[in-house]
N, C-alpha and C. Protein backbone atom coordinates (compact mmCIF):
# COMPACT_ATOMS: atom_id res chain seq x y z
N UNK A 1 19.09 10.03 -18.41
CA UNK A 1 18.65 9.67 -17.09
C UNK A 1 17.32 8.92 -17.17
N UNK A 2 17.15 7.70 -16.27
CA UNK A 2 16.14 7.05 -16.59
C UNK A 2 14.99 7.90 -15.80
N UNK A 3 13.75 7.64 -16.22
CA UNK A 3 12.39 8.61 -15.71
C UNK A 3 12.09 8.15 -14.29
N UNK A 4 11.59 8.54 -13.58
CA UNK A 4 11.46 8.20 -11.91
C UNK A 4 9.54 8.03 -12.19
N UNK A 5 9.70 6.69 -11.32
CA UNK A 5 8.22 6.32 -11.36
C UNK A 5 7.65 7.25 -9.87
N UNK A 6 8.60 7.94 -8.70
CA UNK A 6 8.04 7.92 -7.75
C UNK A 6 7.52 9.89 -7.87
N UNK A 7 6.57 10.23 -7.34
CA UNK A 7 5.84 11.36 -7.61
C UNK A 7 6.18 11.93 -6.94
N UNK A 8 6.34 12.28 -5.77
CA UNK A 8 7.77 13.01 -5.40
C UNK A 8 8.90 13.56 -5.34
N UNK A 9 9.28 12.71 -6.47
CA UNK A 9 10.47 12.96 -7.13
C UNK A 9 10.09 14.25 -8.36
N UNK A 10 9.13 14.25 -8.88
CA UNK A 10 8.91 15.06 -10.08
C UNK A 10 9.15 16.85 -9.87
N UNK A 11 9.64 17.26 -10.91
CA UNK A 11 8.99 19.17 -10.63
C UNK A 11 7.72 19.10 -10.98
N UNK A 12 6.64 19.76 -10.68
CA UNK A 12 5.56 20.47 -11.29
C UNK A 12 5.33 20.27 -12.77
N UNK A 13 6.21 21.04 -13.64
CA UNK A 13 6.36 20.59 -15.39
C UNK A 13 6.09 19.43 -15.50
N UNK A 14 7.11 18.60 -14.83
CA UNK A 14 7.22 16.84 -15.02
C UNK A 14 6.00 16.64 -14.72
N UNK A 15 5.04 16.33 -13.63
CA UNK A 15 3.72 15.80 -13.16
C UNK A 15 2.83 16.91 -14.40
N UNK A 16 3.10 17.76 -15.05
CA UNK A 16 2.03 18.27 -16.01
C UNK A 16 2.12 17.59 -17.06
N UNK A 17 3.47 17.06 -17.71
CA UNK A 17 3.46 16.22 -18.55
C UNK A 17 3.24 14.76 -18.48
N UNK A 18 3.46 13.93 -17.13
CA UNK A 18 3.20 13.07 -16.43
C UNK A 18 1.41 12.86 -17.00
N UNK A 19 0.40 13.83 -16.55
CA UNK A 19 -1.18 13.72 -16.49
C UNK A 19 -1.05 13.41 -18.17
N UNK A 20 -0.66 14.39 -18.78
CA UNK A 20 -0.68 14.03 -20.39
C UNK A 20 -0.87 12.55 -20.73
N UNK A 21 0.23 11.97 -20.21
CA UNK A 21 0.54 10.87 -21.02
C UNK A 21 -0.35 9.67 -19.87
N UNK A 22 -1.01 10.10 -18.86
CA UNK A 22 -1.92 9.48 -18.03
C UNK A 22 -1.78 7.89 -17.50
N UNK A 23 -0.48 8.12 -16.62
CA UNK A 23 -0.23 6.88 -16.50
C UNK A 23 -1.26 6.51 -14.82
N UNK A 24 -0.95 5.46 -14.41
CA UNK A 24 -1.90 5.36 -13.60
C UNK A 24 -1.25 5.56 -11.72
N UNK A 25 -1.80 6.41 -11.50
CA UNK A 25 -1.34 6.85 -9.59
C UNK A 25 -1.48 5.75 -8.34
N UNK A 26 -0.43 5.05 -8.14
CA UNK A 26 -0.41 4.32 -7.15
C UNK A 26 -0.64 5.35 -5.66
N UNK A 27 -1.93 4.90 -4.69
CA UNK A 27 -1.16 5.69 -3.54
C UNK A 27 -1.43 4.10 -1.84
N UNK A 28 0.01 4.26 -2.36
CA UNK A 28 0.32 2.72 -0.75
C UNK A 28 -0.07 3.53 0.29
N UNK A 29 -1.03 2.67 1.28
CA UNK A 29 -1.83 3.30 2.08
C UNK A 29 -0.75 1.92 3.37
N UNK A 30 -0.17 2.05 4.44
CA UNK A 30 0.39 0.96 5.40
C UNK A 30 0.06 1.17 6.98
N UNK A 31 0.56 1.28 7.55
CA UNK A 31 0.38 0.97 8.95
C UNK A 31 1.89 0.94 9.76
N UNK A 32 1.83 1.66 10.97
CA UNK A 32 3.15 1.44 11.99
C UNK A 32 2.22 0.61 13.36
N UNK A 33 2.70 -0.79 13.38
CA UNK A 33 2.09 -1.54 14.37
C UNK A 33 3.01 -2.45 14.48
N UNK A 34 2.48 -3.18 15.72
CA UNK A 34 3.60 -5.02 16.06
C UNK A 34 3.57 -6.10 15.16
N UNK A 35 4.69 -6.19 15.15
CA UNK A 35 4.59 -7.42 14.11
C UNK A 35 5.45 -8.91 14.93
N UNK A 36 4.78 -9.33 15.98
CA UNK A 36 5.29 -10.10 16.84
C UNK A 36 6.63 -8.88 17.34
N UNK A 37 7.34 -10.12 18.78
CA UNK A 37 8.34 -9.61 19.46
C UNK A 37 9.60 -9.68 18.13
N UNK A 38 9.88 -10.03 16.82
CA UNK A 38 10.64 -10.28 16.36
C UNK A 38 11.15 -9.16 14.56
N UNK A 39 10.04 -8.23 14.44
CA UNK A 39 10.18 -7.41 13.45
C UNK A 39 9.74 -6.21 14.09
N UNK A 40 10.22 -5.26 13.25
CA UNK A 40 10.01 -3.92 13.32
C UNK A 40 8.29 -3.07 13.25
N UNK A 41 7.93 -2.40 13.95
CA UNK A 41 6.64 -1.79 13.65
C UNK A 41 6.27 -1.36 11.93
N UNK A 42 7.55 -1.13 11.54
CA UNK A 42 7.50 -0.89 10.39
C UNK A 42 7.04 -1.77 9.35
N UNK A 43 7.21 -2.70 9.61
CA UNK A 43 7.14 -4.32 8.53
C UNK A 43 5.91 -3.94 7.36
N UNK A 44 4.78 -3.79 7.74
CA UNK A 44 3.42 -3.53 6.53
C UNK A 44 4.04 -2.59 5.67
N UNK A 45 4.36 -1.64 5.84
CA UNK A 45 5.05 -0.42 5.06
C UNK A 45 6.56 -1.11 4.48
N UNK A 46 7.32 -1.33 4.81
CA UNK A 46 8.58 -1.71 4.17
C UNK A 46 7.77 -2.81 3.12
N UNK A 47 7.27 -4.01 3.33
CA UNK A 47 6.66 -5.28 2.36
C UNK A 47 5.77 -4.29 1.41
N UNK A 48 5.01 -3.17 1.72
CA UNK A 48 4.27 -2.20 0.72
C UNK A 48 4.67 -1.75 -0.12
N UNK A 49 5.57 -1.18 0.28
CA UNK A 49 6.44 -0.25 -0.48
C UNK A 49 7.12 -0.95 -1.65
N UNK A 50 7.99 -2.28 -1.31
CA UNK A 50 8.56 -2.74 -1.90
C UNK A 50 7.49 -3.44 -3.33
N UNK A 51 6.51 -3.65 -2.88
CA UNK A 51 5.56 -4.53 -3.85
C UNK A 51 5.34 -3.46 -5.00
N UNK A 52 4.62 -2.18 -4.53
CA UNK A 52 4.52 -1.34 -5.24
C UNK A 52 5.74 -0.68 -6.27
N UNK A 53 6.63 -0.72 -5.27
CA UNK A 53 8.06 0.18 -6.18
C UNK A 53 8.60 -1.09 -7.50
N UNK A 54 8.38 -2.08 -6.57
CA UNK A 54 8.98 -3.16 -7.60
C UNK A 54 7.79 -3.31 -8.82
N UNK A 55 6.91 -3.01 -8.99
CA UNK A 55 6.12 -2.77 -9.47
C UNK A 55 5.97 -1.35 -10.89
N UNK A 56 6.66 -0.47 -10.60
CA UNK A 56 6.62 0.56 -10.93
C UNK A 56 7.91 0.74 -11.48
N UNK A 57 8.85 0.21 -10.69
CA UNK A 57 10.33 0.12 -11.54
C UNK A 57 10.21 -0.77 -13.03
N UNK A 58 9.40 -1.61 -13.25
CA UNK A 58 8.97 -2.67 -14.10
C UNK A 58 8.55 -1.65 -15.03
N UNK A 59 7.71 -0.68 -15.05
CA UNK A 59 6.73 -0.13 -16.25
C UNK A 59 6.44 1.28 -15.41
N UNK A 60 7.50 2.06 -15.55
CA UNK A 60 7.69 3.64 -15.28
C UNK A 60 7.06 4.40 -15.79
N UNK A 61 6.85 3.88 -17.17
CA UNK A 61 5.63 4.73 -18.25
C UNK A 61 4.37 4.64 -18.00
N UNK A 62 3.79 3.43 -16.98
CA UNK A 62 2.48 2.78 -17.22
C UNK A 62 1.91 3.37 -15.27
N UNK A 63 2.84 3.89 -14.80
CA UNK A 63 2.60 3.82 -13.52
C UNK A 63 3.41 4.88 -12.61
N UNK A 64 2.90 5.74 -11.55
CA UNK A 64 3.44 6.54 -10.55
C UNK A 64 2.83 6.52 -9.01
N UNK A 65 4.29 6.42 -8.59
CA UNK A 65 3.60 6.28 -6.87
C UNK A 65 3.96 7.62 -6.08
N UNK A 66 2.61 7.69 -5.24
CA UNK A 66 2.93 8.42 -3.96
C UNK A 66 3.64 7.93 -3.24
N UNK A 67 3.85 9.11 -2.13
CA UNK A 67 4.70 8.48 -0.88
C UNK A 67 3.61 7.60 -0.14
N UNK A 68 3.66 6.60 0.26
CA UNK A 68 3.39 6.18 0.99
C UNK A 68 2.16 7.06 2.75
N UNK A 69 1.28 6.27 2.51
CA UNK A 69 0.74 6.77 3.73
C UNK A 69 0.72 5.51 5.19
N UNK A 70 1.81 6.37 6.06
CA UNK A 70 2.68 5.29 6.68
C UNK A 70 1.21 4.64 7.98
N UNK A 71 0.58 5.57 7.96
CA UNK A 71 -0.37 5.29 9.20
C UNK A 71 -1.97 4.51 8.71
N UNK A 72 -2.28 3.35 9.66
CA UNK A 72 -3.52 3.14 9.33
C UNK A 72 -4.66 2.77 10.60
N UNK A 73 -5.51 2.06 10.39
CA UNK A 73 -6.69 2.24 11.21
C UNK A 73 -6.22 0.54 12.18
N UNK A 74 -5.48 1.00 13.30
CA UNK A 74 -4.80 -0.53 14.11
C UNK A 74 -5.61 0.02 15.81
N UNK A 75 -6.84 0.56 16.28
CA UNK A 75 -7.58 0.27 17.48
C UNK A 75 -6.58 -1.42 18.31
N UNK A 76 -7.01 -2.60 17.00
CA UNK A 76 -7.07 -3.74 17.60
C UNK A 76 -5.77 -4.28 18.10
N UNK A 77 -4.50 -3.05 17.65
CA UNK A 77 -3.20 -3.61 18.20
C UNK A 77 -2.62 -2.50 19.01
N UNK A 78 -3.34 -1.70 19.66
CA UNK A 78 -2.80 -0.22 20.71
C UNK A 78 -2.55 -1.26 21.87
N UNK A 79 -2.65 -2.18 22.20
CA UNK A 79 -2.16 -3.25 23.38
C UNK A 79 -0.62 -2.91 23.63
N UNK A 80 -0.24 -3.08 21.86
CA UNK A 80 1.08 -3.15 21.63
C UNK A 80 2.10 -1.41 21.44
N UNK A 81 2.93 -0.97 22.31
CA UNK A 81 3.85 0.55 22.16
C UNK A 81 4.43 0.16 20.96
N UNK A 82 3.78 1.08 20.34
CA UNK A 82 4.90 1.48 19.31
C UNK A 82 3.99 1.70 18.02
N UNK A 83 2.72 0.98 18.22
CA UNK A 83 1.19 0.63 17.25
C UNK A 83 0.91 2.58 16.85
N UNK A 84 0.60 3.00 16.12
CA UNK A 84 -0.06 4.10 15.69
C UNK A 84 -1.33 4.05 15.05
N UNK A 85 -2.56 4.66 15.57
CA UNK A 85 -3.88 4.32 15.11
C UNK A 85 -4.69 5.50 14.51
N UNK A 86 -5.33 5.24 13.07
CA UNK A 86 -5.89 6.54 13.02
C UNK A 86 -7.42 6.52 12.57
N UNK A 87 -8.19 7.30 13.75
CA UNK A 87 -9.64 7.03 13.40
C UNK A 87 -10.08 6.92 11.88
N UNK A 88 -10.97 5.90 11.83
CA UNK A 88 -11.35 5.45 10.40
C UNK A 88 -12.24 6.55 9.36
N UNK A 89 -12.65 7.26 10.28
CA UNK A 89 -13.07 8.48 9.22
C UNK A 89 -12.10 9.53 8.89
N UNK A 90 -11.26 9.74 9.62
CA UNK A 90 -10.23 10.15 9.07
C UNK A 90 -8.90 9.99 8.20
N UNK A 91 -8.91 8.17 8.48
CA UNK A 91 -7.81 7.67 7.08
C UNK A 91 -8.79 7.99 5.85
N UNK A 92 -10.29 7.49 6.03
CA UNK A 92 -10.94 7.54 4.39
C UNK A 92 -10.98 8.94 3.58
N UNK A 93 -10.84 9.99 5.07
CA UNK A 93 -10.74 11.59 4.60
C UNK A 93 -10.13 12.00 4.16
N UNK A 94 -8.77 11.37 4.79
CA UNK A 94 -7.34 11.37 4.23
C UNK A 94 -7.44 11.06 2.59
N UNK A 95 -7.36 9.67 2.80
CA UNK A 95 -7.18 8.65 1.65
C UNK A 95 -7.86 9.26 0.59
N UNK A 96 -9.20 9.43 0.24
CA UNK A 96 -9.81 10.31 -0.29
C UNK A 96 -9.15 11.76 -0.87
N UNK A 97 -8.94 12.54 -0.14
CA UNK A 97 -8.32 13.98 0.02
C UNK A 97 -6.95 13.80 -1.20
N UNK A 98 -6.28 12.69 -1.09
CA UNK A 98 -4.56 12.62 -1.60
C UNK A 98 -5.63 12.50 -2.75
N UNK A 99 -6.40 11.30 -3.08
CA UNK A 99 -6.82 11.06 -4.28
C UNK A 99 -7.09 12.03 -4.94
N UNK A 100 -8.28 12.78 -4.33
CA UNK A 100 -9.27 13.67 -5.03
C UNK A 100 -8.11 15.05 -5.93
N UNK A 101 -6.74 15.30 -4.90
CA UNK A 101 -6.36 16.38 -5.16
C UNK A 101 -5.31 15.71 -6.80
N UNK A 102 -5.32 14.32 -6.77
CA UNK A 102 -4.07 13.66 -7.90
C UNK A 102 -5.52 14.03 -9.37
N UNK A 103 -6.71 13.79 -8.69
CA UNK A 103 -7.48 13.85 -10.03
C UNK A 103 -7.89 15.26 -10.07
N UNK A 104 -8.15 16.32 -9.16
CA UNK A 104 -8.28 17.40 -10.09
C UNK A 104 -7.29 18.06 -10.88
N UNK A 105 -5.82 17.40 -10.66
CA UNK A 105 -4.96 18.03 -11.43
C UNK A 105 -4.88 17.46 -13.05
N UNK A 106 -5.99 16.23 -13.35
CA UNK A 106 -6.28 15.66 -14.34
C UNK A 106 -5.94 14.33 -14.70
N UNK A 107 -5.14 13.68 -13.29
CA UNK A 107 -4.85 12.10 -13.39
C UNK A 107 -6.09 11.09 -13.46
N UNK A 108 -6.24 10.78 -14.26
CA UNK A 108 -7.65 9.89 -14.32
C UNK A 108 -8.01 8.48 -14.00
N UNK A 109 -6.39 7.58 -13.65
CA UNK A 109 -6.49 6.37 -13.18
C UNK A 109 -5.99 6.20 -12.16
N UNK A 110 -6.54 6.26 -10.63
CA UNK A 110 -5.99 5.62 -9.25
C UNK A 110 -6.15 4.28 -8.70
N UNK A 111 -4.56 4.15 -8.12
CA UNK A 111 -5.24 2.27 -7.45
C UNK A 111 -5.09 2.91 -6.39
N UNK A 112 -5.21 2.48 -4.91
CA UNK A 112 -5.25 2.40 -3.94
C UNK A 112 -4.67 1.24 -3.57
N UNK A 113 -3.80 1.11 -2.75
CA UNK A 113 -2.92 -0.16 -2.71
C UNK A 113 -2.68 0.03 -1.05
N UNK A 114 -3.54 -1.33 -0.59
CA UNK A 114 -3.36 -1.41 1.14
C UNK A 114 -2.25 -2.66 1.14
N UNK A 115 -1.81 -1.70 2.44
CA UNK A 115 -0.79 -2.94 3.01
C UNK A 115 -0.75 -3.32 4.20
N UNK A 116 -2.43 -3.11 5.17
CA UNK A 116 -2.56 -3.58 6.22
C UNK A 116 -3.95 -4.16 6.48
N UNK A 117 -4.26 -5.20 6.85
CA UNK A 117 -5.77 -5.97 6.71
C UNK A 117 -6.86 -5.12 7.33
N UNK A 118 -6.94 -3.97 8.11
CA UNK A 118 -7.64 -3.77 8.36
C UNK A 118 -8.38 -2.37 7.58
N UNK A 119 -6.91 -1.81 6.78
CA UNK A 119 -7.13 -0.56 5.96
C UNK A 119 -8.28 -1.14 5.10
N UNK A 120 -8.60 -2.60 4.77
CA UNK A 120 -8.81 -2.88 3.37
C UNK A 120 -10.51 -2.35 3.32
N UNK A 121 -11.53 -2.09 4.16
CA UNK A 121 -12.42 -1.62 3.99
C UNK A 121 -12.62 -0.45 3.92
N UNK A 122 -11.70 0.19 4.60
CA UNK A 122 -11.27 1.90 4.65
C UNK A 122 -10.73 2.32 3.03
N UNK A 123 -10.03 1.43 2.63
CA UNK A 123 -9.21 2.29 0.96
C UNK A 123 -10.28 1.45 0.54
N UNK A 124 -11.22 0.88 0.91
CA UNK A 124 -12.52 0.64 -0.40
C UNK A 124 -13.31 1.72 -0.45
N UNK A 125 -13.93 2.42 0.52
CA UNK A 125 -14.58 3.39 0.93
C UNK A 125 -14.03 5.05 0.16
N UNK A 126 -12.41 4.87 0.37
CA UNK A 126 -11.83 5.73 -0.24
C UNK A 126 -11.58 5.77 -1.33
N UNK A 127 -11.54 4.56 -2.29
CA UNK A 127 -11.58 4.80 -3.50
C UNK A 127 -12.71 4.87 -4.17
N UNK A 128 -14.29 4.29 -3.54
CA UNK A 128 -15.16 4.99 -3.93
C UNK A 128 -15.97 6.18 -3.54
N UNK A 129 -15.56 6.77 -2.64
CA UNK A 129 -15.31 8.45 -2.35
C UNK A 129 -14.82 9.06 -3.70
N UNK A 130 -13.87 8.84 -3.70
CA UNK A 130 -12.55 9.34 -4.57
C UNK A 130 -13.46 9.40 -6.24
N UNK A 131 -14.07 8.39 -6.73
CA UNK A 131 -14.69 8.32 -7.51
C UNK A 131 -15.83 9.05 -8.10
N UNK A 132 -16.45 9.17 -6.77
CA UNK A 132 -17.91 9.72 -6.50
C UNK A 132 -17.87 11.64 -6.60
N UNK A 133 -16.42 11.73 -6.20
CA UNK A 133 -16.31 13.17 -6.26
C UNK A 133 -15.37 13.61 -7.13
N UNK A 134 -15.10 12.81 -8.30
CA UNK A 134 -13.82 13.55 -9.24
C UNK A 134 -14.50 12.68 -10.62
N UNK A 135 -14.95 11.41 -10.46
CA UNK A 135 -15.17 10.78 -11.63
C UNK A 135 -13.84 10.27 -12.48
N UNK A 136 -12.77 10.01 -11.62
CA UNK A 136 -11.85 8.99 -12.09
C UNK A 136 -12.47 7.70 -12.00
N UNK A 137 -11.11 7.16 -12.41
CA UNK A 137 -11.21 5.72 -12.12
C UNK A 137 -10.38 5.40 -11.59
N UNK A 138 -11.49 4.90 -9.61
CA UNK A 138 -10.21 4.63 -9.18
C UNK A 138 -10.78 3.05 -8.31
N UNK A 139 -9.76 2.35 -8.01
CA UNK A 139 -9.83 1.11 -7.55
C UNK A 139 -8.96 0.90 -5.98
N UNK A 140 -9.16 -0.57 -5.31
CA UNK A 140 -8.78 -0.74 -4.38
C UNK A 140 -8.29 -2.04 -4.36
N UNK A 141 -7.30 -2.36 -3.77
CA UNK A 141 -6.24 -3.68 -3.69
C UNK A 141 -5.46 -4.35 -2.36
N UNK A 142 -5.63 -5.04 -2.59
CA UNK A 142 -4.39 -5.60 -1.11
C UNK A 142 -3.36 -6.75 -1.58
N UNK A 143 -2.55 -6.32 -1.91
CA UNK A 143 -1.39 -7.30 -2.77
C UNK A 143 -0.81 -8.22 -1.65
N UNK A 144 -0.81 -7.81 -0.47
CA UNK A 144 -0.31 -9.40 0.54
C UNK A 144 -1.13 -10.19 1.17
N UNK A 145 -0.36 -11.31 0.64
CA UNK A 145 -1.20 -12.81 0.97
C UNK A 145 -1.85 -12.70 2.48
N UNK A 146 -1.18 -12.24 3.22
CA UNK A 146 -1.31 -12.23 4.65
C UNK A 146 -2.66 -11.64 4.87
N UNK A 147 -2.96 -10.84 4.14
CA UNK A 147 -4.22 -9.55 4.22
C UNK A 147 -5.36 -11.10 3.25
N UNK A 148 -5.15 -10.80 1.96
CA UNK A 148 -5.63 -12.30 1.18
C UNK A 148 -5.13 -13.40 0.89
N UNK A 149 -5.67 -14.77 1.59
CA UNK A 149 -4.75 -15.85 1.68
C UNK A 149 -4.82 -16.12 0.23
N UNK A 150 -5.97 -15.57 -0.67
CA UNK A 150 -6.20 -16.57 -2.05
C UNK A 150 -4.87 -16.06 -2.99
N UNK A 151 -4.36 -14.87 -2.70
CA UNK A 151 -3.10 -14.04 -4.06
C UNK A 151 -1.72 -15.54 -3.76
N UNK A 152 -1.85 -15.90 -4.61
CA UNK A 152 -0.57 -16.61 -4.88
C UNK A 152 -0.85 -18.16 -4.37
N UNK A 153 -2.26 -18.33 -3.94
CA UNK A 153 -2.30 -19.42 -3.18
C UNK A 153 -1.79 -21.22 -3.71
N UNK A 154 -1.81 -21.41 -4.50
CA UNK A 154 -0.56 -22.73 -5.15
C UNK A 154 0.92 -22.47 -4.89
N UNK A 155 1.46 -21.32 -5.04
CA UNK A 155 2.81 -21.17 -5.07
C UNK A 155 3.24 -21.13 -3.12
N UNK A 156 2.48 -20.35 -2.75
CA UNK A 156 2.80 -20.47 -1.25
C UNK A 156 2.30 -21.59 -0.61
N UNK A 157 1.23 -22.58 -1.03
CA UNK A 157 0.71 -23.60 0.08
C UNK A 157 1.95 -24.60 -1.28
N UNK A 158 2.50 -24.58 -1.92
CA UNK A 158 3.70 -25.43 -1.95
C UNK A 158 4.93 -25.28 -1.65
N UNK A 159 5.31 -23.52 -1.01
CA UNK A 159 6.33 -23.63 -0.07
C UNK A 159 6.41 -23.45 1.10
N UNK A 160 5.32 -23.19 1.23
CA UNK A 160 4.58 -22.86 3.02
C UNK A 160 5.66 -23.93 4.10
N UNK A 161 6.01 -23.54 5.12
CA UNK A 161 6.53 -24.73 6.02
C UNK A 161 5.14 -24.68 7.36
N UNK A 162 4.56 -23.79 7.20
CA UNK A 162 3.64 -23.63 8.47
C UNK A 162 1.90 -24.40 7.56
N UNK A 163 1.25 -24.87 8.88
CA UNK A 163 -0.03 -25.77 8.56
C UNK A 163 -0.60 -24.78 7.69
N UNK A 164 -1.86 -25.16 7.01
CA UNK A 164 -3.04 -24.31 6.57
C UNK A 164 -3.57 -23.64 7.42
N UNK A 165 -3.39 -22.15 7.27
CA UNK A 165 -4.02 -21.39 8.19
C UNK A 165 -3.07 -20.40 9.09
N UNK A 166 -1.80 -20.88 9.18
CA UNK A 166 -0.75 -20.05 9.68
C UNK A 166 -0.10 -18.52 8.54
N UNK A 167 -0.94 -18.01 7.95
CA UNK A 167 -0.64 -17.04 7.13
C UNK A 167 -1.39 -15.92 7.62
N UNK A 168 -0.75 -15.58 8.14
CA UNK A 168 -1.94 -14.25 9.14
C UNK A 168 -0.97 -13.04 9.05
N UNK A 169 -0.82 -12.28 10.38
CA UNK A 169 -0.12 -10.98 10.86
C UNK A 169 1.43 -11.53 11.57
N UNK A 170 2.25 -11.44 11.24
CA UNK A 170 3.72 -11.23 11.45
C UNK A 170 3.94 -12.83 11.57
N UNK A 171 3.65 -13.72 9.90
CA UNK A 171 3.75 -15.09 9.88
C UNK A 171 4.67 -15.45 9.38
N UNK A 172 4.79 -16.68 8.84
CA UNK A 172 6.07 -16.87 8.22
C UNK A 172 6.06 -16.16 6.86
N UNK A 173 5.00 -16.08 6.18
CA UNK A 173 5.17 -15.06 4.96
C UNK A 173 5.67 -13.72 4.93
N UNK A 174 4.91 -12.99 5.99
CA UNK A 174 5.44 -11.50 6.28
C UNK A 174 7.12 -11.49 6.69
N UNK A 175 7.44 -12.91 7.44
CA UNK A 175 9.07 -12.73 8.06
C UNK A 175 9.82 -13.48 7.02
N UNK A 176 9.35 -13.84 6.31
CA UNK A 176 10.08 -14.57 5.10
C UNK A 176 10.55 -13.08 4.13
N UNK A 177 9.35 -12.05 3.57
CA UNK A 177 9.40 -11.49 3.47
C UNK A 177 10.52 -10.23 3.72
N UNK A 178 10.59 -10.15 4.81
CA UNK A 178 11.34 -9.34 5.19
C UNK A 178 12.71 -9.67 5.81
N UNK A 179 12.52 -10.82 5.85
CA UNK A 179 14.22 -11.32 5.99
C UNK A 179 14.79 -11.44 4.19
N UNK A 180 13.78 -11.24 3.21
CA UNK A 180 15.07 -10.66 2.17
C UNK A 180 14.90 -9.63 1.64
N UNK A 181 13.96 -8.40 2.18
CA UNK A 181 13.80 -7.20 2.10
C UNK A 181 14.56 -6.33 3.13
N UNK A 182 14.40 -6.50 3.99
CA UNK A 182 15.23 -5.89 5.15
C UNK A 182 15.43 -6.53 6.37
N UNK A 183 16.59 -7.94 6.43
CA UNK A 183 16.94 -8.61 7.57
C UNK A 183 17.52 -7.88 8.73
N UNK A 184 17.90 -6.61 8.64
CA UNK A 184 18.10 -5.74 9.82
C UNK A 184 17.21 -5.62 10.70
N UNK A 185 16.05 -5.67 10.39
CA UNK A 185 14.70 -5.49 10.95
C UNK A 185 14.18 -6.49 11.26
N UNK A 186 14.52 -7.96 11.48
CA UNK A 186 14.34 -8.95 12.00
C UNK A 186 14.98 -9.60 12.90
């Protein structure tokens, strides 16, 4: 049976032998908000997930993910039903908290992996929390272009169909995205 990169999946034994061999703890931090009238609230989290898992399916030995933390800090989109918002001292408490408890069990390398633009100062905060009180090593990321226009920037401004500057929140990248991740949801 092939080994499961996702940490959830493990017994207890497994994650004791898991710290041994010290591979490094993904924990996807996303968001339930609008993503225009045309995708699912879900969209940051489904494009997260997938980056990370696809990620981890690649090098199972080198890498383990949490579940996903589906909620993030969206004040600026409660306009919109369906948006879920969670005060910012409490995602970093959060965010922090998952970390702190993956390193006292002796995991020593965390990323923090955001998948919503506004988490991205919040899982900075939390991964140097996380640091400050366990003495891992842990880091912070935002793998979609949408969040950073610069990740991939030659390959998308040469297939881009939208001007410079149209790469934002529920753009053609995010719906490109997810029309071949999950076109049900579009």
């Amino acid at each position: 049976m092939a080994r499961t990169w996702r940490y959830d999946e493990h017994t207890w034994p497994e994650i004791k032998q898991r710290i041994a061999e010290q591979p490094v703890v993904i924990l996807p931090v996303g968001t339930i908000e609008d993503h225009g009238p045309h995708m699912a609230i879900n969209t940051d989290n489904v494009i997260l997930e997938s980056m990370v898992h696809t990620a981890a399916q690649q090098a199972p030995d080198d890498m383990i993910v949490l579940p996903t933390v589906p909620y993030g800090l969206d004040e600026h989109h409660m306009d919109f039903p369906g948006t879920i918002s969670i005060n910012m001292h409490t995602l970093i408490d959060y965010v922090s908290d998952v970390g702190v408890s993956v390193a006292r069990h002796g995991f020593e390398h965390i990323l923090v992996v955001n998948g919503h633009g506004s988490n991205h100062p919040v899982c900075d905060l939390a991964a140097r929390n996380i640091v400050l009180k366990t003495g891992a090593i842990c880091a912070s990321m935002s793998p979609n272009a949408a969040i950073d226009p610069t990740l991939a920037q030659d390959v998308i401004g040469a297939e881009r169909k939208s001007k410079p500057g149209g790469i934002a929140h529920a753009c053609e990248y995010e719906t490109s995205l997810m029309l071949h991740l999950r076109p049900d949801l579009v």
